[in-house]
Protein backbone atom coordinates (compact mmCIF):
# COMPACT_ATOMS: atom_id res chain seq x y z
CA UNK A 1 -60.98 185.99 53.91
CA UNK A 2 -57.78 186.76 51.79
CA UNK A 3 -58.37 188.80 48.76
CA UNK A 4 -55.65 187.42 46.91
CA UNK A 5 -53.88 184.30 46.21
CA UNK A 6 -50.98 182.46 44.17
CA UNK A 7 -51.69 179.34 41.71
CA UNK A 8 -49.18 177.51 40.49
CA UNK A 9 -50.06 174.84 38.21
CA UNK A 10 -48.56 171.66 38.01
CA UNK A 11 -48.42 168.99 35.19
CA UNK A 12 -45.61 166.30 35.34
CA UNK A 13 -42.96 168.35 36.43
CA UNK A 14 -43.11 168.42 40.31
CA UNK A 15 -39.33 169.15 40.63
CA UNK A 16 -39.92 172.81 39.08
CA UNK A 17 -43.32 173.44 40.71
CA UNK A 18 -41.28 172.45 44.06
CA UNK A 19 -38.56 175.25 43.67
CA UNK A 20 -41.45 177.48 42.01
CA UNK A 21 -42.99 177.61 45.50
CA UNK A 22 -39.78 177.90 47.50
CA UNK A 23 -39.38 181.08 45.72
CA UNK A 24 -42.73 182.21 46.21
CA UNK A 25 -42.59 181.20 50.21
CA UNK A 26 -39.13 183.23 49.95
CA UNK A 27 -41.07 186.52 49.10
CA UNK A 28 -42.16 189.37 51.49
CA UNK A 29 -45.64 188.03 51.89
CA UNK A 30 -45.13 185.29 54.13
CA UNK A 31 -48.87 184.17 54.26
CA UNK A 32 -50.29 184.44 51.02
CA UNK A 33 -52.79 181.73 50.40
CA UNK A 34 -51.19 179.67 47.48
CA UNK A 35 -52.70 176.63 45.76
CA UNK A 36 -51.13 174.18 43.62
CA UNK A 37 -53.08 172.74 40.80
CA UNK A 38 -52.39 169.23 39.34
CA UNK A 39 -53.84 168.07 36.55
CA UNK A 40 -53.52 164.47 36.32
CA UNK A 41 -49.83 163.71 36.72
CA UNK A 42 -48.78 160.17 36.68
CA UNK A 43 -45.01 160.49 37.42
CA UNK A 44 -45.55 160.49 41.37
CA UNK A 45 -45.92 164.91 41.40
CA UNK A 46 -48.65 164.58 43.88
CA UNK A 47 -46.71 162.43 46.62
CA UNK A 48 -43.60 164.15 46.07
CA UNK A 49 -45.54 167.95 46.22
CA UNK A 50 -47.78 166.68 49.31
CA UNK A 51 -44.57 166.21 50.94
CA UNK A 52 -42.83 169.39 50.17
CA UNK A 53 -45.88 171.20 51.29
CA UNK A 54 -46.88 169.64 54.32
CA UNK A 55 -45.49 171.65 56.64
CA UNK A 56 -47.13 174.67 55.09
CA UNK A 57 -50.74 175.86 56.12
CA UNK A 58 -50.90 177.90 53.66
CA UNK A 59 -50.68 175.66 50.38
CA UNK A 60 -52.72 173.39 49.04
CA UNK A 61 -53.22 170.83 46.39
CA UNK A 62 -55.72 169.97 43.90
CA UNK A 63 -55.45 166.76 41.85
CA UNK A 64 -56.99 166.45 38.70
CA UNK A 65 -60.04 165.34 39.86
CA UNK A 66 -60.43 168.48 42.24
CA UNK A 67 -60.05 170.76 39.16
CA UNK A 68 -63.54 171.88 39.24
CA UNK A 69 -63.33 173.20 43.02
CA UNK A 70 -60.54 175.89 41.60
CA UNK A 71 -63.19 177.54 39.33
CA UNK A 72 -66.19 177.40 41.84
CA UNK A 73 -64.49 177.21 45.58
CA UNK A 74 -61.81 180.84 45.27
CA UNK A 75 -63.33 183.96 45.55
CA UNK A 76 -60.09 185.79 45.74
CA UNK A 77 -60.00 189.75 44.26
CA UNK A 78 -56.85 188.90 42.60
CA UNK A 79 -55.36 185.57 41.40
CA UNK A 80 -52.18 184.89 40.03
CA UNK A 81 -51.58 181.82 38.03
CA UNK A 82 -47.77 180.22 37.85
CA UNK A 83 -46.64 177.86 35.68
CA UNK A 84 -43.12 176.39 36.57
């Protein structure tokens, strides 16, 4: 179990949360669990992050109405929360 983990959040702006994670995947820790976090987008963030990510095991999305699942489902030591 990882004790720490990146969350960016997303929110109609999937072009910046896109390069936000490039950088992050362009840092020394290659495998650090990262989730992105959208709440409720309707300008097409979701398809166009679920394809940036895909080839990535180690980020996920949340849409809006997985919200609740970020609160109750990480149990990380350390979280750190990105806005792009």
């Amino acid at each position: 179990m990882n004790k720490y983990g990146i969350v960016v959040l997303n929110y109609l702006n999937y072009e910046d949360t896109i390069e936000c994670l490039d950088t992050i995947r362009d840092q020394t820790f290659k495998d650090i669990p990262i989730v992105v976090v959208d709440n409720g987008s309707q300008n097409g963030s979701v398809p166009a992050i679920e394809k940036a990510i895909a080839k990535y095991k180690n980020i996920f999305l949340l849409s809006h109405q997985q919200t609740l699942a970020l609160q109750r489902g990480i149990t990380w030591e350390l979280i750190i929360y990105v806005s792009s």
